[in-house]
Protein backbone atom coordinates (compact mmCIF):
# COMPACT_ATOMS: atom_id res chain seq x y z
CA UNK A 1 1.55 -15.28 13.88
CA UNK A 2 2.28 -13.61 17.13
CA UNK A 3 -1.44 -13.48 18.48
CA UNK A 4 -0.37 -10.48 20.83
CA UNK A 5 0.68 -8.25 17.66
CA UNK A 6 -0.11 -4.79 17.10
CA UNK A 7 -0.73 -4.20 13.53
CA UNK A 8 -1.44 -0.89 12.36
CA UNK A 9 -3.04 0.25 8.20
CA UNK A 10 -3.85 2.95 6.40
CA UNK A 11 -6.65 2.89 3.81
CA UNK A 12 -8.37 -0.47 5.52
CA UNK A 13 -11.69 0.15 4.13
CA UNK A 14 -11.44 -2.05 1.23
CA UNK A 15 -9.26 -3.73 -1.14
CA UNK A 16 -5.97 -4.83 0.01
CA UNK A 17 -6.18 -2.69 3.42
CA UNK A 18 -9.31 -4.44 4.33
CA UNK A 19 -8.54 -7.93 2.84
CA UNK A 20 -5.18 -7.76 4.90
CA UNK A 21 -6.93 -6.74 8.15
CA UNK A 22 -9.20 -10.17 8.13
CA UNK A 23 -6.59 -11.97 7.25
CA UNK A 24 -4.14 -11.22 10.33
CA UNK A 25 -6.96 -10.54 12.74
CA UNK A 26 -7.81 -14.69 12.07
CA UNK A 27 -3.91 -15.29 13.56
CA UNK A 28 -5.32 -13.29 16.49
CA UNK A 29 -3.66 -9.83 15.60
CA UNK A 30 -5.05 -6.35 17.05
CA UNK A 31 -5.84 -4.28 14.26
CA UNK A 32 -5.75 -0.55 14.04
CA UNK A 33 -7.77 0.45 10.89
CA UNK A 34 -7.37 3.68 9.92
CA UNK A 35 -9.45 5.62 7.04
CA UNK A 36 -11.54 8.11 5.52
CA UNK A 37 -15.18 6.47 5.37
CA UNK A 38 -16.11 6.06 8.86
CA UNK A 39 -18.79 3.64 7.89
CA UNK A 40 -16.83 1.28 5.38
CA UNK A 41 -14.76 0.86 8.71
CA UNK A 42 -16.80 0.38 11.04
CA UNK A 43 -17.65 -2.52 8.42
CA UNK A 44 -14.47 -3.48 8.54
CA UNK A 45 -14.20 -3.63 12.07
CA UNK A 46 -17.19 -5.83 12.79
CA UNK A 47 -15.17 -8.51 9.68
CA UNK A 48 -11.90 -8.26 12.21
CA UNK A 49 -13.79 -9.17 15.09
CA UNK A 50 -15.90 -11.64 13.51
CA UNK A 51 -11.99 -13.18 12.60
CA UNK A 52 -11.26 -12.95 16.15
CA UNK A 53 -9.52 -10.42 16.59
CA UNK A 54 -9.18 -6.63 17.92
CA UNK A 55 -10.30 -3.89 16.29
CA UNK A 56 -9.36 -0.56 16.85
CA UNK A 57 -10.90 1.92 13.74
CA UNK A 58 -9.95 5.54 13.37
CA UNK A 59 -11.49 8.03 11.25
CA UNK A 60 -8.31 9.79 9.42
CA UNK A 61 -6.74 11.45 6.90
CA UNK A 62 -2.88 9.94 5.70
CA UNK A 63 -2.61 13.45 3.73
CA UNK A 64 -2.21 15.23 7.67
CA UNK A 65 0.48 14.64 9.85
CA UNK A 66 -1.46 15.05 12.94
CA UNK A 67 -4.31 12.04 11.84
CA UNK A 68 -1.10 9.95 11.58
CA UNK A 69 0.56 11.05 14.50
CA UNK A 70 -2.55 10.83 16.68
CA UNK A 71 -3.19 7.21 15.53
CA UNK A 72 -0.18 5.59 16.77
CA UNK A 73 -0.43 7.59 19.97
CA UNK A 74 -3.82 5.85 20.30
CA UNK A 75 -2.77 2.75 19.39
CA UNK A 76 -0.01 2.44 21.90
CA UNK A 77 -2.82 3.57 24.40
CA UNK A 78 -4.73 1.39 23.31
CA UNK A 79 -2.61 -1.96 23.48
CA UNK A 80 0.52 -0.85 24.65
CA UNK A 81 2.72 -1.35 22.02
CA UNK A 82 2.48 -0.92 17.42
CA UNK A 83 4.60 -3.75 15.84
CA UNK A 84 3.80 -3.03 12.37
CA UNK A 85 3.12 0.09 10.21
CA UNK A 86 1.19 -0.99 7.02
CA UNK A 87 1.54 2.08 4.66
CA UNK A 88 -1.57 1.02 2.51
CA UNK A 89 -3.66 4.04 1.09
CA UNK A 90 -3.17 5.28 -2.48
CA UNK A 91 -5.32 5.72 -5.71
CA UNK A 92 -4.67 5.95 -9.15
CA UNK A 93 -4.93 8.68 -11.66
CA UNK A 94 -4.40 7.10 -15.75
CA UNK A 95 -3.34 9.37 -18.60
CA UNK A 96 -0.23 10.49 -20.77
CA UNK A 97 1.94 12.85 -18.49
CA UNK A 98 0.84 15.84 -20.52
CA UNK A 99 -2.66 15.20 -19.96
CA UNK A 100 -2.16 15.14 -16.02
CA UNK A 101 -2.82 18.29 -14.39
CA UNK A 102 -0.61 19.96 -11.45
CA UNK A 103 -3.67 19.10 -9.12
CA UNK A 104 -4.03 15.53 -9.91
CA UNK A 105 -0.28 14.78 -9.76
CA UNK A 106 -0.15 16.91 -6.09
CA UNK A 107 -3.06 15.07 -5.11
CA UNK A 108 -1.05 11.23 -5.96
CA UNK A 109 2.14 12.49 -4.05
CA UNK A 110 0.03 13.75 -1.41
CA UNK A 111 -1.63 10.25 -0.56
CA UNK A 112 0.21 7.98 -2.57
CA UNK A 113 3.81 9.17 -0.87
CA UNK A 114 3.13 11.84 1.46
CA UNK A 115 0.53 9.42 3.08
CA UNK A 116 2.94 6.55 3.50
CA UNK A 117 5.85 9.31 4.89
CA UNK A 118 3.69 10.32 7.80
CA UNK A 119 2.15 7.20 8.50
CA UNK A 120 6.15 5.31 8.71
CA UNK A 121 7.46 8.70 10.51
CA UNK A 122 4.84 8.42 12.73
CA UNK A 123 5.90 4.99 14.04
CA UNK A 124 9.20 5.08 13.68
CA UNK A 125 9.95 6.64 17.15
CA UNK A 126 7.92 3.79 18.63
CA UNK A 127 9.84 1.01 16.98
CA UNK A 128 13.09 2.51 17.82
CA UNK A 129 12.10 3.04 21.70
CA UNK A 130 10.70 -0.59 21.61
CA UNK A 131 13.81 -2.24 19.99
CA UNK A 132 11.46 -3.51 16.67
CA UNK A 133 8.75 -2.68 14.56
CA UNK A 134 8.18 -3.19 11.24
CA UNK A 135 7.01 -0.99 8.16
CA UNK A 136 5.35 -2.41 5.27
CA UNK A 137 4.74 -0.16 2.23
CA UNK A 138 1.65 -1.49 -0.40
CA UNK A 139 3.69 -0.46 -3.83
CA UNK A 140 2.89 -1.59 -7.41
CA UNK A 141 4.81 -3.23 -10.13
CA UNK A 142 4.81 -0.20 -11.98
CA UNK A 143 6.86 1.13 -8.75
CA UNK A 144 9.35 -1.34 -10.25
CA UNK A 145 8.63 -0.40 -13.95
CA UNK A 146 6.54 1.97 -15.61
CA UNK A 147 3.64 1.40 -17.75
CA UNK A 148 2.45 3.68 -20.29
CA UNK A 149 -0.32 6.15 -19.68
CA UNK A 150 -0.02 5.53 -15.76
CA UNK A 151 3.31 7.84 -15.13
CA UNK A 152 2.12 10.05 -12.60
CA UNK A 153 1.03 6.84 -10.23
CA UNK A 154 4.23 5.35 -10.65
CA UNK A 155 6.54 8.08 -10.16
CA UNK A 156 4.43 7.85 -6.64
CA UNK A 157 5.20 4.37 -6.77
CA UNK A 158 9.17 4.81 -6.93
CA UNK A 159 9.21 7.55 -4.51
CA UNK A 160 7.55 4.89 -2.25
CA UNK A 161 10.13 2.56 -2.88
CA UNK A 162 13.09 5.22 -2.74
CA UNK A 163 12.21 6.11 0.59
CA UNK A 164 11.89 2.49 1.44
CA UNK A 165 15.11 1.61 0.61
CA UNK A 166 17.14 4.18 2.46
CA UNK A 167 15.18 3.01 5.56
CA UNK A 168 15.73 -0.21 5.32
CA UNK A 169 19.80 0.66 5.38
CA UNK A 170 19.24 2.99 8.20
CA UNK A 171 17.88 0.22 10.19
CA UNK A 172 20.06 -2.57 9.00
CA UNK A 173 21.68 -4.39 11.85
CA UNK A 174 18.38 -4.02 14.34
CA UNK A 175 15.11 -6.10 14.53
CA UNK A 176 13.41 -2.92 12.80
CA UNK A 177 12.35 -4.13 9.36
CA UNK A 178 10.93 -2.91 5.93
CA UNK A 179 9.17 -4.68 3.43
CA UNK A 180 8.11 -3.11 0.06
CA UNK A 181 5.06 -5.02 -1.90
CA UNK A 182 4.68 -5.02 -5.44
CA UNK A 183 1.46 -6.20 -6.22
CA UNK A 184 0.19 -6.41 -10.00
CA UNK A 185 -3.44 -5.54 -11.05
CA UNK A 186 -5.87 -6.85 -8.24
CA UNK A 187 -9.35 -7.15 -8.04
CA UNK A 188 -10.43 -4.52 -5.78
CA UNK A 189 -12.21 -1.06 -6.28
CA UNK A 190 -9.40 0.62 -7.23
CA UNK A 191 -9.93 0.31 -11.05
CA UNK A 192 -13.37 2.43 -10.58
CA UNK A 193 -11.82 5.24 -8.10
CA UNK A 194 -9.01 5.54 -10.92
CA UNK A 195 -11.71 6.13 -13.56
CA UNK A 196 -13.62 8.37 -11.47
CA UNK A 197 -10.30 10.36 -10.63
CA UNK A 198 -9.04 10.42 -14.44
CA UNK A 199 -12.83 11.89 -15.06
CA UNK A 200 -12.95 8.97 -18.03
CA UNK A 201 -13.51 5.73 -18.63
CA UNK A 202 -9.99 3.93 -18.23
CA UNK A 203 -9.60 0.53 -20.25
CA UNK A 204 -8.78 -2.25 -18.48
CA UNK A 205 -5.01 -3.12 -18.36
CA UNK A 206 -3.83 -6.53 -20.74
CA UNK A 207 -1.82 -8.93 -18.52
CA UNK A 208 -2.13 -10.92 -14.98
CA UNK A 209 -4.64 -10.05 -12.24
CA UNK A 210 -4.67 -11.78 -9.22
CA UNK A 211 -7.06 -11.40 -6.01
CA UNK A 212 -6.55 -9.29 -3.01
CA UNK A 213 -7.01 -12.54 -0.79
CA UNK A 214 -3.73 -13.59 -2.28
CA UNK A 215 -1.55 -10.17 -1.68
CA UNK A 216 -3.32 -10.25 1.84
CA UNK A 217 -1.57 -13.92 2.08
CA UNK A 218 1.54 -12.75 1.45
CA UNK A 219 2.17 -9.89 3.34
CA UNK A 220 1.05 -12.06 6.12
CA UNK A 221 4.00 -14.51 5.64
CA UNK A 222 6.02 -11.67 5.14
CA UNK A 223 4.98 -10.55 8.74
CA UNK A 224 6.42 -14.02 10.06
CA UNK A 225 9.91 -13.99 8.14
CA UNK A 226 10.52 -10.10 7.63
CA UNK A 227 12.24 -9.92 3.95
CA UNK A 228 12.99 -6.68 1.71
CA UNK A 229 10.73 -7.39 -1.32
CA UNK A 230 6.89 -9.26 -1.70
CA UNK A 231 5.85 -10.21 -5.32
CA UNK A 232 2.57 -11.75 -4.89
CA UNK A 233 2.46 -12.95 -8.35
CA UNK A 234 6.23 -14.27 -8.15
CA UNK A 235 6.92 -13.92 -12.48
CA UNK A 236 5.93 -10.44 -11.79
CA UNK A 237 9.80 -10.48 -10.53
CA UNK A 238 10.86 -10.98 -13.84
CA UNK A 239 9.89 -7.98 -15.08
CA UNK A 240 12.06 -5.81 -13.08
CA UNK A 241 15.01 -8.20 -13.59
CA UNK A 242 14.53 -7.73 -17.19
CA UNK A 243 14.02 -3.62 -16.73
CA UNK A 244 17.20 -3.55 -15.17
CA UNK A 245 19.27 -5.75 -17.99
CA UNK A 246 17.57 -4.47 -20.91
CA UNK A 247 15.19 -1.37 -20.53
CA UNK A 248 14.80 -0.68 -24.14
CA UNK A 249 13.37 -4.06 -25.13
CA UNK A 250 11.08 -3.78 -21.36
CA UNK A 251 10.03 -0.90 -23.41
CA UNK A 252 8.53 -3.18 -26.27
CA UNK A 253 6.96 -5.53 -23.54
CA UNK A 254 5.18 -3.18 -21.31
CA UNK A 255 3.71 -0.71 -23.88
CA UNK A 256 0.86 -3.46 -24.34
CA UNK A 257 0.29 -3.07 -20.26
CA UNK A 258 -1.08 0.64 -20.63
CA UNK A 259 -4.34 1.80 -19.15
CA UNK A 260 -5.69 4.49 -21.72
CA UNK A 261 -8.25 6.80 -20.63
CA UNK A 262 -11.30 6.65 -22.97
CA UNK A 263 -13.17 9.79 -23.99
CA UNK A 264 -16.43 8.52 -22.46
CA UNK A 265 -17.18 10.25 -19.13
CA UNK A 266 -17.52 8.64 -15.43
């Protein structure tokens, strides 16, 4: 990796945010870690520096424009340059679509799409004035295909991926790239925010896992040879092949891949 690159992502203080940070600060990378919990990143901070490289942690909020705006301003301050916008924060909220209320579904599109909007719009000037730049947006499988009982996440998920897509045609032609990741279930906190946000116990999805040190891998090598889609857990692909060809019987296969909410309170 480039050890003079700027690499700038939301939600850094743990799971693939964090596990992603480490990983390109050992190439050497300045990293500008931005978040909520001031003290997870100052954690975080101290692990990128440890890695050898730079650290620059901001206290902010994706959901506000001006957090996101002010970030990248301070990151080009900083080091003089942002080569890549890692559109990272999100949470999940599990239950049928009638048992989601209008606050928990604003809330997802709010951080889960909203968040990843300002953060990309925020850097996009930069990228264009610089000649290149490149956004990476943290998706899901489900942003691929749907799972039942965790619709309101993944219509987040798509919107992500919508909005990923038209950029990456807008840009086509220039050294300004986008890469959408589709992880599958990882081992990070994320399972236990998504039970404390449903307000019940949420039962842990059949199917593969894989660890964040492995997504964190390959949006690294992504970083190095820019492409449109990651699937860290390549058969993942296959899914969304077979979605496309033959939705009905994707149906059959993914209604075993549902994360029911339990009646058992946080």
């Amino acid at each position: 990796m480039n050890p003079n690159r700027v690499i700038a992502i939301t939600g850094a203080s743990a799971g693939i945010g964090r596990a992603t940070a480490v990983r390109v600060a050992r190439d050497g990378a300045s990293v500008v870690i931005c978040a909520r919990r001031e003290a997870a990143l100052r954690a975080v901070a101290d692990e990128i520096t440890a890695a050898g490289g730079q650290a620059l942690p901001i206290v902010a909020d994706v959901t506000r424009e001006a957090d996101m705006t002010a970030m990248v301003a301070q990151a080009v301050e900083r080091f003089g340059r942002l080569d890549v916008m890692m559109c990272n924060a999100g949470f999940g909220v599990a239950g049928a679509i009638d048992d989601i209320t209008p606050d928990q579904m604003r809330q997802l599109m709010d951080v889960n799409y909203l968040g990843t909007f300002f953060a990309a719009r925020a850097a996009m000037p930069v990228f264009r004035t610089q000649g290149h730049g490149h956004v990476i947006m943290v998706s899901s499988i489900v942003g691929k295909r749907g799972v039942p009982f965790m619709g309101a996440y993944s219509a987040t998920k798509f919107a992500q991926v919508g909005l990923a897509e038209c950029l990456r045609a807008e840009v086509l032609g220039s050294d300004i790239h986008v890469t959408v990741v589709y992880p599958v279930s990882t081992e990070t906190e994320f399972f236990d925010v998504m039970s404390k946000q449903t307000g019940m116990a949420v039962t842990r999805a059949y199917g593969p896992r894989q660890d964040v040190t492995i997504v964190a891998d390959a949006i690294a090598r992504a970083l190095e040879h820019p492409v449109p889609e990651v699937y860290p857990y390549p058969r993942s692909k296959a899914l969304a092949v077979l979605n496309a060809i033959a939705p009905g019987l994707c149906d059959r296969i993914v209604k075993r891949f549902g994360r029911k909410p339990v009646r058992s309170p946080v």
